[in-house]
PDB file of N, CA and C in Angstrom:
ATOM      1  N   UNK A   1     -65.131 -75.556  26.277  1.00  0.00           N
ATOM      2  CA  UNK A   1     -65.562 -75.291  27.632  1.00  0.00           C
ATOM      3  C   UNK A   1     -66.343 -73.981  27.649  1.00  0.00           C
ATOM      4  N   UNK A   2     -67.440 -74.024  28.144  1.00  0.00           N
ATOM      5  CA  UNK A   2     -67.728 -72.458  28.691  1.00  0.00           C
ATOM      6  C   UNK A   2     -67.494 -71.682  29.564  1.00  0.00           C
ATOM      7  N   UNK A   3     -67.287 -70.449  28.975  1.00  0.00           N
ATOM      8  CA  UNK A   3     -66.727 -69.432  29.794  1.00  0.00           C
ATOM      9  C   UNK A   3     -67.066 -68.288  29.601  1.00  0.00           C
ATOM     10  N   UNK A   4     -67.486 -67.744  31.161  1.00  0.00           N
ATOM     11  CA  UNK A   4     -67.840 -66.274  30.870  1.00  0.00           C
ATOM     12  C   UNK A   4     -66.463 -65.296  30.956  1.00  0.00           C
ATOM     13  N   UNK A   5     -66.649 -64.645  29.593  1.00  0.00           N
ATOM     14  CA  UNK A   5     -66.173 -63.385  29.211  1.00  0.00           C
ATOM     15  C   UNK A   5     -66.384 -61.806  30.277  1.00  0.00           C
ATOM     16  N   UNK A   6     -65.814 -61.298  31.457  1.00  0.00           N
ATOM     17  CA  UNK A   6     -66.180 -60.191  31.808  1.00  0.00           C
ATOM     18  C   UNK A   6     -65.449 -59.261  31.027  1.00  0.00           C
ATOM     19  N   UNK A   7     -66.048 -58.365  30.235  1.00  0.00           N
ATOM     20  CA  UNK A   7     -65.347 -57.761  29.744  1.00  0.00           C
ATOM     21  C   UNK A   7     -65.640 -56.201  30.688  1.00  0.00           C
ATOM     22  N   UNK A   8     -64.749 -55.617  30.963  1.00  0.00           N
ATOM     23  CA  UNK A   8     -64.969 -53.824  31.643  1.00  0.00           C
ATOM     24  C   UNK A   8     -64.484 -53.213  30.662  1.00  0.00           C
ATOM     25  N   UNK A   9     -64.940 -51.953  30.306  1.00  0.00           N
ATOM     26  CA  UNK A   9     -64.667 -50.750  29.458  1.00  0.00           C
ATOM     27  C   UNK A   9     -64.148 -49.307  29.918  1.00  0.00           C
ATOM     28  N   UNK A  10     -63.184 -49.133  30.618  1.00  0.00           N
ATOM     29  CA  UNK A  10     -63.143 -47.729  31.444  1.00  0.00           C
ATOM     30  C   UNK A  10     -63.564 -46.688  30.215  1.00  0.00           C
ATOM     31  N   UNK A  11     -63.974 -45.859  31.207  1.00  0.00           N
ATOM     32  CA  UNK A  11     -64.759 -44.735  31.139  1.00  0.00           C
ATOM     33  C   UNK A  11     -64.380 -43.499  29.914  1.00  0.00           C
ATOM     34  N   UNK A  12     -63.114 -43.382  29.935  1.00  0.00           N
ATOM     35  CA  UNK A  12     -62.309 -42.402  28.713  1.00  0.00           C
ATOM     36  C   UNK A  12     -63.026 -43.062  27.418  1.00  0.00           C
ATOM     37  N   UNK A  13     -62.548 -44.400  27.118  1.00  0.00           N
ATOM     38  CA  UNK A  13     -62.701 -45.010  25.953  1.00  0.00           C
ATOM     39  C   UNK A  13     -63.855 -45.381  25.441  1.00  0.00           C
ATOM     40  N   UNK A  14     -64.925 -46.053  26.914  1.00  0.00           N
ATOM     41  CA  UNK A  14     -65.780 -45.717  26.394  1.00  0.00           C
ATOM     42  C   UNK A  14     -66.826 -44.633  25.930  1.00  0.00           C
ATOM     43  N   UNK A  15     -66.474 -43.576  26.718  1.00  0.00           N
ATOM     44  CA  UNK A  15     -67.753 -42.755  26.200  1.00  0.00           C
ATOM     45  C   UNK A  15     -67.245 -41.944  24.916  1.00  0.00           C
ATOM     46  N   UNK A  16     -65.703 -42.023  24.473  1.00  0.00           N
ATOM     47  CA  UNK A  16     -64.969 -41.922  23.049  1.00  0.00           C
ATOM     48  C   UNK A  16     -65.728 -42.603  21.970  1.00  0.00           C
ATOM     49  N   UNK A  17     -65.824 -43.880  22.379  1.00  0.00           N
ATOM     50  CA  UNK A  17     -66.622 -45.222  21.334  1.00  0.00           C
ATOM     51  C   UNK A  17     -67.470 -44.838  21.084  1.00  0.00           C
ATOM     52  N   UNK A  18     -68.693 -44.216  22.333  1.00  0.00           N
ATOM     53  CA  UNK A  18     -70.624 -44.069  21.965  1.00  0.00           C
ATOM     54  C   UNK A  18     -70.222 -42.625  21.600  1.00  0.00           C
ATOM     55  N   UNK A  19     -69.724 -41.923  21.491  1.00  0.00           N
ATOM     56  CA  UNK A  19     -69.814 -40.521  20.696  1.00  0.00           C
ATOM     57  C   UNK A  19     -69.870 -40.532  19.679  1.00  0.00           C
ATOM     58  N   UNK A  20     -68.761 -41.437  19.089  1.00  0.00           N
ATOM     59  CA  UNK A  20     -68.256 -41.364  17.525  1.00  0.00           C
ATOM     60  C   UNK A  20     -69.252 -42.970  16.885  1.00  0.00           C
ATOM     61  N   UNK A  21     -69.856 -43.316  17.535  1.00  0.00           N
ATOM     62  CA  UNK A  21     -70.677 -43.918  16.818  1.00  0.00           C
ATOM     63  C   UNK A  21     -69.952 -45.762  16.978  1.00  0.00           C
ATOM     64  N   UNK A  22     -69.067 -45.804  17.224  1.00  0.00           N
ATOM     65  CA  UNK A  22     -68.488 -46.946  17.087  1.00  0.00           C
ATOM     66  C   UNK A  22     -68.806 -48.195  18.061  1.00  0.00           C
ATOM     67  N   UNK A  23     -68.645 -48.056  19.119  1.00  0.00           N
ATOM     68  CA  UNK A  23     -69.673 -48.633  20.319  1.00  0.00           C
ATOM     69  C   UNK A  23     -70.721 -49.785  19.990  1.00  0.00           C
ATOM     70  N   UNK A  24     -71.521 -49.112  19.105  1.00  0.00           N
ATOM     71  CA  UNK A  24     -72.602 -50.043  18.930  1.00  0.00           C
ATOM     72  C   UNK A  24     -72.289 -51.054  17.674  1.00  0.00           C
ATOM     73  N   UNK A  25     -71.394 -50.370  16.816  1.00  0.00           N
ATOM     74  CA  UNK A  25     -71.009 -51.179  15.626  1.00  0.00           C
ATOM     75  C   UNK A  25     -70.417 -52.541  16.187  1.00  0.00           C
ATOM     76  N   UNK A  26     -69.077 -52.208  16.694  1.00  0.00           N
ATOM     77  CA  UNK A  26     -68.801 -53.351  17.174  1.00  0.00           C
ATOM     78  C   UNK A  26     -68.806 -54.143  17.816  1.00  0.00           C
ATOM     79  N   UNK A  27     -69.938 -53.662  19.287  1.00  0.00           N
ATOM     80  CA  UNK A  27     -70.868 -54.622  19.891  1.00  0.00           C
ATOM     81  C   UNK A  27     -71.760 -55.721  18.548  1.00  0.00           C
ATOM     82  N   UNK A  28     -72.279 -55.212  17.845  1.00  0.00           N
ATOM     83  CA  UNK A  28     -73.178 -56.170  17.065  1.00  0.00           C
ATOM     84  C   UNK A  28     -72.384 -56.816  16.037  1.00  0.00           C
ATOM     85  N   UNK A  29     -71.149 -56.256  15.465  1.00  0.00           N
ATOM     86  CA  UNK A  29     -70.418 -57.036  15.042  1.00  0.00           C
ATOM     87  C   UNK A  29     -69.244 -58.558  15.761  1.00  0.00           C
ATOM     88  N   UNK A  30     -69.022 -57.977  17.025  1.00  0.00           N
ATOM     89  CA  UNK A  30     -68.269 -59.066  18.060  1.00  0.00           C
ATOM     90  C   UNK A  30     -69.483 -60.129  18.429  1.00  0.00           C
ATOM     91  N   UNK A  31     -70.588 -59.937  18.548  1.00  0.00           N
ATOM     92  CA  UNK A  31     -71.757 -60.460  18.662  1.00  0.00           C
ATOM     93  C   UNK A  31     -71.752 -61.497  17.656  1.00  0.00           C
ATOM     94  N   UNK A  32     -72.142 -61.277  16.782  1.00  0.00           N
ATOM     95  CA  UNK A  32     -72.220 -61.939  15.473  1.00  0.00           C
ATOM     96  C   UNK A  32     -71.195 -62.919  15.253  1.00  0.00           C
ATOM     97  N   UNK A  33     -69.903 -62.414  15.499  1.00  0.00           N
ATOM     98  CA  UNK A  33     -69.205 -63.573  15.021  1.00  0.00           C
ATOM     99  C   UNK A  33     -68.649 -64.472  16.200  1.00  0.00           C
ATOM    100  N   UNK A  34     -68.612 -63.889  17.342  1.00  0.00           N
ATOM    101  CA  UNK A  34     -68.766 -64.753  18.817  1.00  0.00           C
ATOM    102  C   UNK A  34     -69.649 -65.874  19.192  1.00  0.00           C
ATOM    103  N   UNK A  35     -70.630 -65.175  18.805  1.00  0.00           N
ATOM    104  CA  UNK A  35     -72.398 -66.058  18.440  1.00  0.00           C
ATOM    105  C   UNK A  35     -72.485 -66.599  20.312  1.00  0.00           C
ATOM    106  N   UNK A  36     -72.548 -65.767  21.180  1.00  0.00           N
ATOM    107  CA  UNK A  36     -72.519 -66.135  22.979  1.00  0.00           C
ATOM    108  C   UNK A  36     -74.237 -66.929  23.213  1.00  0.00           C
ATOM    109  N   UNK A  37     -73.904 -67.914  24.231  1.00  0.00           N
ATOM    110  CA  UNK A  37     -75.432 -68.555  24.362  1.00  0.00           C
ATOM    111  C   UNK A  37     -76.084 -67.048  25.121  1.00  0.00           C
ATOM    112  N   UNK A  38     -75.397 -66.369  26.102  1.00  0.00           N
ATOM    113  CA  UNK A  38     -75.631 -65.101  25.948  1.00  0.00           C
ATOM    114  C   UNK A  38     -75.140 -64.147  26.506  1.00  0.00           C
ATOM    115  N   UNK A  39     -75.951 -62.706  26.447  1.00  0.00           N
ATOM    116  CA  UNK A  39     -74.855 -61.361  26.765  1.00  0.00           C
ATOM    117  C   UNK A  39     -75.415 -60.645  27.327  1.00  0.00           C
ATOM    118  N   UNK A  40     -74.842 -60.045  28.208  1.00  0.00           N
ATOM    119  CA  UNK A  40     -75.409 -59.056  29.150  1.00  0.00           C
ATOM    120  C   UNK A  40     -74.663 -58.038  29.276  1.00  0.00           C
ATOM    121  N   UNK A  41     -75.240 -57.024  29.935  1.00  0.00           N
ATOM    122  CA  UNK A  41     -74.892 -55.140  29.290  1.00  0.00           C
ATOM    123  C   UNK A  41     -75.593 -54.694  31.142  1.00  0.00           C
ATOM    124  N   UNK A  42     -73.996 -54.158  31.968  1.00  0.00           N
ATOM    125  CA  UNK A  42     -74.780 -53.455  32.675  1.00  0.00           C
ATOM    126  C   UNK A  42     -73.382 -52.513  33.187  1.00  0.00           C
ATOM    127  N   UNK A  43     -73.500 -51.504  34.189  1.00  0.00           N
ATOM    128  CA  UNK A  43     -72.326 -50.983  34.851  1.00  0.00           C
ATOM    129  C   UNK A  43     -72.344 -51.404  36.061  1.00  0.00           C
ATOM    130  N   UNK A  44     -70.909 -51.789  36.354  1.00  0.00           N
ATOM    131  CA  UNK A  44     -70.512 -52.240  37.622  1.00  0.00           C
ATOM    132  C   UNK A  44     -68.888 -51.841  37.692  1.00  0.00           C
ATOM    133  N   UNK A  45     -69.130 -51.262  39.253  1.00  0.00           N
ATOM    134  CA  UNK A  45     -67.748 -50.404  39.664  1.00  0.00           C
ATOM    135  C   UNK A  45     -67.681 -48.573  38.852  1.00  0.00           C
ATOM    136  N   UNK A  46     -69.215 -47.964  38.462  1.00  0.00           N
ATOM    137  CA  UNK A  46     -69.068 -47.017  37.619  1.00  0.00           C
ATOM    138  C   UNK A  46     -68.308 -47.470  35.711  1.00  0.00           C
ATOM    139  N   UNK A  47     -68.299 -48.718  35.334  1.00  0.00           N
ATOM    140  CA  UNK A  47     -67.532 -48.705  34.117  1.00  0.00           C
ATOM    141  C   UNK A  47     -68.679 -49.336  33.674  1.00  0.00           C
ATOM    142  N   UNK A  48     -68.599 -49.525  31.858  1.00  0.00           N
ATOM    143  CA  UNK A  48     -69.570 -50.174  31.254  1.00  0.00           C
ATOM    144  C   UNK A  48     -69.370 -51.406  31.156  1.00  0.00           C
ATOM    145  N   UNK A  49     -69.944 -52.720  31.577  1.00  0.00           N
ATOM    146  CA  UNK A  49     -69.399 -53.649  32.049  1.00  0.00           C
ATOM    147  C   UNK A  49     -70.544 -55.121  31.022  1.00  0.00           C
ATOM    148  N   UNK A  50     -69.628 -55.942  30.350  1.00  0.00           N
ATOM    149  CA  UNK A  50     -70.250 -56.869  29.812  1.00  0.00           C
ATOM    150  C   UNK A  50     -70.145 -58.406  30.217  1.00  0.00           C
ATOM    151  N   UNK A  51     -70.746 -59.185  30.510  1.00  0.00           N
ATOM    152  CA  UNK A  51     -70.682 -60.353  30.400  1.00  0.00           C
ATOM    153  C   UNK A  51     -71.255 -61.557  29.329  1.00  0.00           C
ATOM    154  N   UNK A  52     -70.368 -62.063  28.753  1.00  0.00           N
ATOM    155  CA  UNK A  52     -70.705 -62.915  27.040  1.00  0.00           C
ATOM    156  C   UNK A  52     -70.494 -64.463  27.570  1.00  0.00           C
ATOM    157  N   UNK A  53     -71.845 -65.447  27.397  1.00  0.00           N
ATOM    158  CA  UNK A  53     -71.203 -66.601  27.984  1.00  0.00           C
ATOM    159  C   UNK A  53     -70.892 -67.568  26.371  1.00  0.00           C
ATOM    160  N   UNK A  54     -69.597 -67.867  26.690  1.00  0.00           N
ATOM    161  CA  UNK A  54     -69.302 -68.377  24.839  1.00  0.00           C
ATOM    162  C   UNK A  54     -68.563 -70.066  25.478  1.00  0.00           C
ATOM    163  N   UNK A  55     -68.652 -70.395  24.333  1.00  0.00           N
ATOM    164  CA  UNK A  55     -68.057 -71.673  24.147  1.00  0.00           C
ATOM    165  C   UNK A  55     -66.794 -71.895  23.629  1.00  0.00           C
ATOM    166  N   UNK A  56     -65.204 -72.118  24.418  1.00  0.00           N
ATOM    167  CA  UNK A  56     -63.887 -71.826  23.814  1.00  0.00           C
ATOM    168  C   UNK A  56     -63.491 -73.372  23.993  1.00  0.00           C
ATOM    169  N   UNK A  57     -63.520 -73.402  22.443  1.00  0.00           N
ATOM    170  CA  UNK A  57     -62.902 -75.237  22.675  1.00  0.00           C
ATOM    171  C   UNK A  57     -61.790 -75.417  22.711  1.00  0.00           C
ATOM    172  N   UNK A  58     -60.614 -74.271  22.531  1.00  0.00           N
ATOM    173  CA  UNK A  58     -59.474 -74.729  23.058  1.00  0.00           C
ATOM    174  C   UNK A  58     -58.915 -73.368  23.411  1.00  0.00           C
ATOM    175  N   UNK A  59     -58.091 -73.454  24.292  1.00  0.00           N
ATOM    176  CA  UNK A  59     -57.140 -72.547  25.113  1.00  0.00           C
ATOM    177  C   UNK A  59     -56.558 -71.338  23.869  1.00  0.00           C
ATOM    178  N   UNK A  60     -55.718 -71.944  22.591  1.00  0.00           N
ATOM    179  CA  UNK A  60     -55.969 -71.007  22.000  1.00  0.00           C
ATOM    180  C   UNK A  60     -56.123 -70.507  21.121  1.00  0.00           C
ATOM    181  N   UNK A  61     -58.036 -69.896  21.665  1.00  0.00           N
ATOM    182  CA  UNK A  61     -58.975 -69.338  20.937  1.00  0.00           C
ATOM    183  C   UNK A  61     -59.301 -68.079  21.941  1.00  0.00           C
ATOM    184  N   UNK A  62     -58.448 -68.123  23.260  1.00  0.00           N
ATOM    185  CA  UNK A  62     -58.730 -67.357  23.986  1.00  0.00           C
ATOM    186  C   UNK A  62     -58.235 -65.815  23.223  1.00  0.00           C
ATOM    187  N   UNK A  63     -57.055 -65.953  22.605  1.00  0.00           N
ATOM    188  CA  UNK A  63     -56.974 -64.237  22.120  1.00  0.00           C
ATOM    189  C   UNK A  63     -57.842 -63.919  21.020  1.00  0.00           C
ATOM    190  N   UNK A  64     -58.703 -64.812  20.167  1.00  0.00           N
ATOM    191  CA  UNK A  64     -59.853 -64.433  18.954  1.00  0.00           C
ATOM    192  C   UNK A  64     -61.247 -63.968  20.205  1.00  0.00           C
ATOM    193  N   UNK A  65     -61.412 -64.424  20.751  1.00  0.00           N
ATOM    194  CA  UNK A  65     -62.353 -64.036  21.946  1.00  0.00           C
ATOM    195  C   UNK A  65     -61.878 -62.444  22.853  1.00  0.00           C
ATOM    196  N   UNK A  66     -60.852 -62.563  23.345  1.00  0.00           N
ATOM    197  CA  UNK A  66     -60.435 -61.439  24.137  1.00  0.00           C
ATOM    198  C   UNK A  66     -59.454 -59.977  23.399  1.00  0.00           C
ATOM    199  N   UNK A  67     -58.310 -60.469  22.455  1.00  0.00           N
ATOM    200  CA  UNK A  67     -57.754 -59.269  21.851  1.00  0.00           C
ATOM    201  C   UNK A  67     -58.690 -58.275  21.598  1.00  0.00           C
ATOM    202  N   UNK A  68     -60.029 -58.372  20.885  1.00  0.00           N
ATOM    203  CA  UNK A  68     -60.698 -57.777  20.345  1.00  0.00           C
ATOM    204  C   UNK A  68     -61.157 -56.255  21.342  1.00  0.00           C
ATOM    205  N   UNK A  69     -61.182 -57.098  22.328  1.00  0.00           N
ATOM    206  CA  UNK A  69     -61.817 -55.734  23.193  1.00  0.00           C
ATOM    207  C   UNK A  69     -60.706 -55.176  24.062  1.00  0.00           C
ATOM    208  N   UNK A  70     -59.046 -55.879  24.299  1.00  0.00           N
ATOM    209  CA  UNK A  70     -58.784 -54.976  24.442  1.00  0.00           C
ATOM    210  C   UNK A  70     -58.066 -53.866  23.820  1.00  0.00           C
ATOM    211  N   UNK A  71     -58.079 -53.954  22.299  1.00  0.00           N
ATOM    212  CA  UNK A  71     -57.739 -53.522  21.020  1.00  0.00           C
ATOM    213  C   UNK A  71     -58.119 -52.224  20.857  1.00  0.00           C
ATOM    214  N   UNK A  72     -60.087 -52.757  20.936  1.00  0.00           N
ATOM    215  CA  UNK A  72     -60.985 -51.599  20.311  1.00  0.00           C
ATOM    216  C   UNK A  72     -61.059 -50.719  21.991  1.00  0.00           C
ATOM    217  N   UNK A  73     -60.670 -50.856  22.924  1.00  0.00           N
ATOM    218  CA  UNK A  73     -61.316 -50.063  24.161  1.00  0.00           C
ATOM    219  C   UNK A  73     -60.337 -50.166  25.045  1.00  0.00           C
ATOM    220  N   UNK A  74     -59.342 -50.619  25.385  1.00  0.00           N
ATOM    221  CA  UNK A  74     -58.164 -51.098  26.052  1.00  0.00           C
ATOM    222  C   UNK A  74     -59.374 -51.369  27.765  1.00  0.00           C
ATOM    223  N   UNK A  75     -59.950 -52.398  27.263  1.00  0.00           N
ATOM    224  CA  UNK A  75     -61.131 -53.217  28.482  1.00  0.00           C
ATOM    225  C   UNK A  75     -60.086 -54.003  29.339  1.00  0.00           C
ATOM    226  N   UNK A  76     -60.653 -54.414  30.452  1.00  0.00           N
ATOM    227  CA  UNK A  76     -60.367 -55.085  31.440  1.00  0.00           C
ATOM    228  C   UNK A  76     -60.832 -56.532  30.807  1.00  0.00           C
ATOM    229  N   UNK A  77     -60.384 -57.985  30.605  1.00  0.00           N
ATOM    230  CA  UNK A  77     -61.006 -58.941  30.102  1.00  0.00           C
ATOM    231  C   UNK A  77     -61.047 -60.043  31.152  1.00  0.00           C
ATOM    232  N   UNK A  78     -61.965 -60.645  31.385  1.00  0.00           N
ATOM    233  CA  UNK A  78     -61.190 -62.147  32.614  1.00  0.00           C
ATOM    234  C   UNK A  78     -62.047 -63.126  31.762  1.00  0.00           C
ATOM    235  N   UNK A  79     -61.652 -64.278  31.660  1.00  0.00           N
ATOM    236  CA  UNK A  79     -62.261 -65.834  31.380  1.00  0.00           C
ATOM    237  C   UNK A  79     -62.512 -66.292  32.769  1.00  0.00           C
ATOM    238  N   UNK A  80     -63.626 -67.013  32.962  1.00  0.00           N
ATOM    239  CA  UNK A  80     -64.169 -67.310  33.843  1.00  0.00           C
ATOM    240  C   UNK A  80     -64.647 -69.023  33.412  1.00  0.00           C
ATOM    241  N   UNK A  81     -64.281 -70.097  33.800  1.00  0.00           N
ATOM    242  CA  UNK A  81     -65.142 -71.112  33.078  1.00  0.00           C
ATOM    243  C   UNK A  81     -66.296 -71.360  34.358  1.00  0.00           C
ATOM    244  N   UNK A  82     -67.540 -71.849  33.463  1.00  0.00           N
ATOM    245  CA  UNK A  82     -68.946 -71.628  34.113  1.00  0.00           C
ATOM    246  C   UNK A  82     -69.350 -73.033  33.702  1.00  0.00           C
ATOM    247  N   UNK A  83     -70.346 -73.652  34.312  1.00  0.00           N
ATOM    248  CA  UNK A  83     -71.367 -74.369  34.177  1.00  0.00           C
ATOM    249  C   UNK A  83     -72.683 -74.461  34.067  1.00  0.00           C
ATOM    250  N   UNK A  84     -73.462 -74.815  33.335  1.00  0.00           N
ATOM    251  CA  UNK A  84     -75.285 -74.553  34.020  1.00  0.00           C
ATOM    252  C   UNK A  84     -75.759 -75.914  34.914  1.00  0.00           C
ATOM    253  N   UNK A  85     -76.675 -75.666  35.222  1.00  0.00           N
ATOM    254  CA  UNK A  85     -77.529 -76.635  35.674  1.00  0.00           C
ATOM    255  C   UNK A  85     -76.681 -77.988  35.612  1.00  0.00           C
ATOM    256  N   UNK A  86     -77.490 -78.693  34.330  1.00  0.00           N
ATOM    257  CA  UNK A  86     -77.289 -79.796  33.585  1.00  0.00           C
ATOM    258  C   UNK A  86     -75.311 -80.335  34.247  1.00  0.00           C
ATOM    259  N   UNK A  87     -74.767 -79.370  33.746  1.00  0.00           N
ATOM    260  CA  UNK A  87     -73.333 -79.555  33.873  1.00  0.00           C
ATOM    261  C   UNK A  87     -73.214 -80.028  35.531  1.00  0.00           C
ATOM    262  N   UNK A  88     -73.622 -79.259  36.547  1.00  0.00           N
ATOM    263  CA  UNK A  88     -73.699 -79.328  37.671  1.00  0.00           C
ATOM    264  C   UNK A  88     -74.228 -80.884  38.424  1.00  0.00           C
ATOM    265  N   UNK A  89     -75.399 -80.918  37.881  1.00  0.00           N
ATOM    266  CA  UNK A  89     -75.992 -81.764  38.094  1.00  0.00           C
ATOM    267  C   UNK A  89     -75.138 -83.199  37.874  1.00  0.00           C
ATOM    268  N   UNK A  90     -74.578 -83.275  36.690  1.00  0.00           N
ATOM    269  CA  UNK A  90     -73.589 -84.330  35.971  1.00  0.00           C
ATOM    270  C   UNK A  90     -72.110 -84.311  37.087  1.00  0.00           C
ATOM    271  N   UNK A  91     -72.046 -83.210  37.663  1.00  0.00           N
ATOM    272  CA  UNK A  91     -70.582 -83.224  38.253  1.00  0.00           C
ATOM    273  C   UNK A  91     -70.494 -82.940  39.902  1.00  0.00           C
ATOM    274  N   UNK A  92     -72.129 -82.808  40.518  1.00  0.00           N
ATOM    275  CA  UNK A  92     -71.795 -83.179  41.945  1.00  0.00           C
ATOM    276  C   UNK A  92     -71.653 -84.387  42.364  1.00  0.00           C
ATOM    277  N   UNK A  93     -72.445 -85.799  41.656  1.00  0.00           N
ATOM    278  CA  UNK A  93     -71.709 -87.222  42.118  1.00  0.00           C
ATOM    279  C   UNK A  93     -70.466 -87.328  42.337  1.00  0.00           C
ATOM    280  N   UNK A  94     -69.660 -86.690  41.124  1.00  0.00           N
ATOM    281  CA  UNK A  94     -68.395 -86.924  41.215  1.00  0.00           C
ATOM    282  C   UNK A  94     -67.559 -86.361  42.311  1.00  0.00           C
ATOM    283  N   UNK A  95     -67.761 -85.149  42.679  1.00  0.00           N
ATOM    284  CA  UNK A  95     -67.436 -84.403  43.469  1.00  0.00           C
ATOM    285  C   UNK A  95     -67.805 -85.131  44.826  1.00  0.00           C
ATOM    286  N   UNK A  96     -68.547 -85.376  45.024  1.00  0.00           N
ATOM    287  CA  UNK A  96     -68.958 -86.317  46.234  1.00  0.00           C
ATOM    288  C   UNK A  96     -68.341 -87.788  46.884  1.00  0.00           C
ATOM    289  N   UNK A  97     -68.362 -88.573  45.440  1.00  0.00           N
ATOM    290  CA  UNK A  97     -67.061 -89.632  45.453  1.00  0.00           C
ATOM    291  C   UNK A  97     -65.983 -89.425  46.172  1.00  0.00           C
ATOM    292  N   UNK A  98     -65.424 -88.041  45.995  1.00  0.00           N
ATOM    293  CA  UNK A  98     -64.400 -87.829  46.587  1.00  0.00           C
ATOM    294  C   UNK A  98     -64.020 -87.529  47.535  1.00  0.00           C
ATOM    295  N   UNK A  99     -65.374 -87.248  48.852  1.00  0.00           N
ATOM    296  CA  UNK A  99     -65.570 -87.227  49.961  1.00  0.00           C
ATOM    297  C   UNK A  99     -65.994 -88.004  50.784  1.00  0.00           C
ATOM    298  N   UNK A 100     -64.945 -87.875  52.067  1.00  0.00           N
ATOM    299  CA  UNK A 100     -65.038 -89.183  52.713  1.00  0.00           C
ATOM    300  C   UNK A 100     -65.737 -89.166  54.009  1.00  0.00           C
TER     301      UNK A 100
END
């Protein structure tokens, strides 16, 4: 299923991470082996705030996806399952069926 990853980073830990260099390592390393259709990098609420949209085919794969960050940064994590388009498109008939 897909699901977006919010990951939050409070503020102590992260600006600990981008000092010492680490930050970016394991952004491109969680990257890599996550492999997200994709990722986004912005702040929201003042924290450094990510969203990764990945593909979790089963329930649990959720801690190989989430431990990681709150390990390296003690982050805020939520699973979110998402759809695009296509998915949507395939699942308002159904949804409709069911209205009377």
């Amino acid at each position: 299923m897909r699901m977006m990853l919010k990951i939050t980073v409070p503020t102590v830990e992260g600006n600990k991470a981008l000092k010492d260099g680490s930050m970016e390592k394991f952004i491109e390393h969680s990257l890599s082996e996550l492999k997200p259709e994709a990722a986004y990098f912005t702040a929201e609420r003042g924290q450094r705030t990510a969203y990764l949209f990945v593909d979790i085919k089963d329930s649990s794969d959720m801690p190989y996806f989430g431990e990681r960050f709150f390990l390296a940064f003690n982050a805020a994590v939520d699973f979110v399952p998402v759809m695009n388009a296509e998915e949507l498109r395939k699942g308002l008939p159904k949804a409709m069926a069911g209205v009377a």
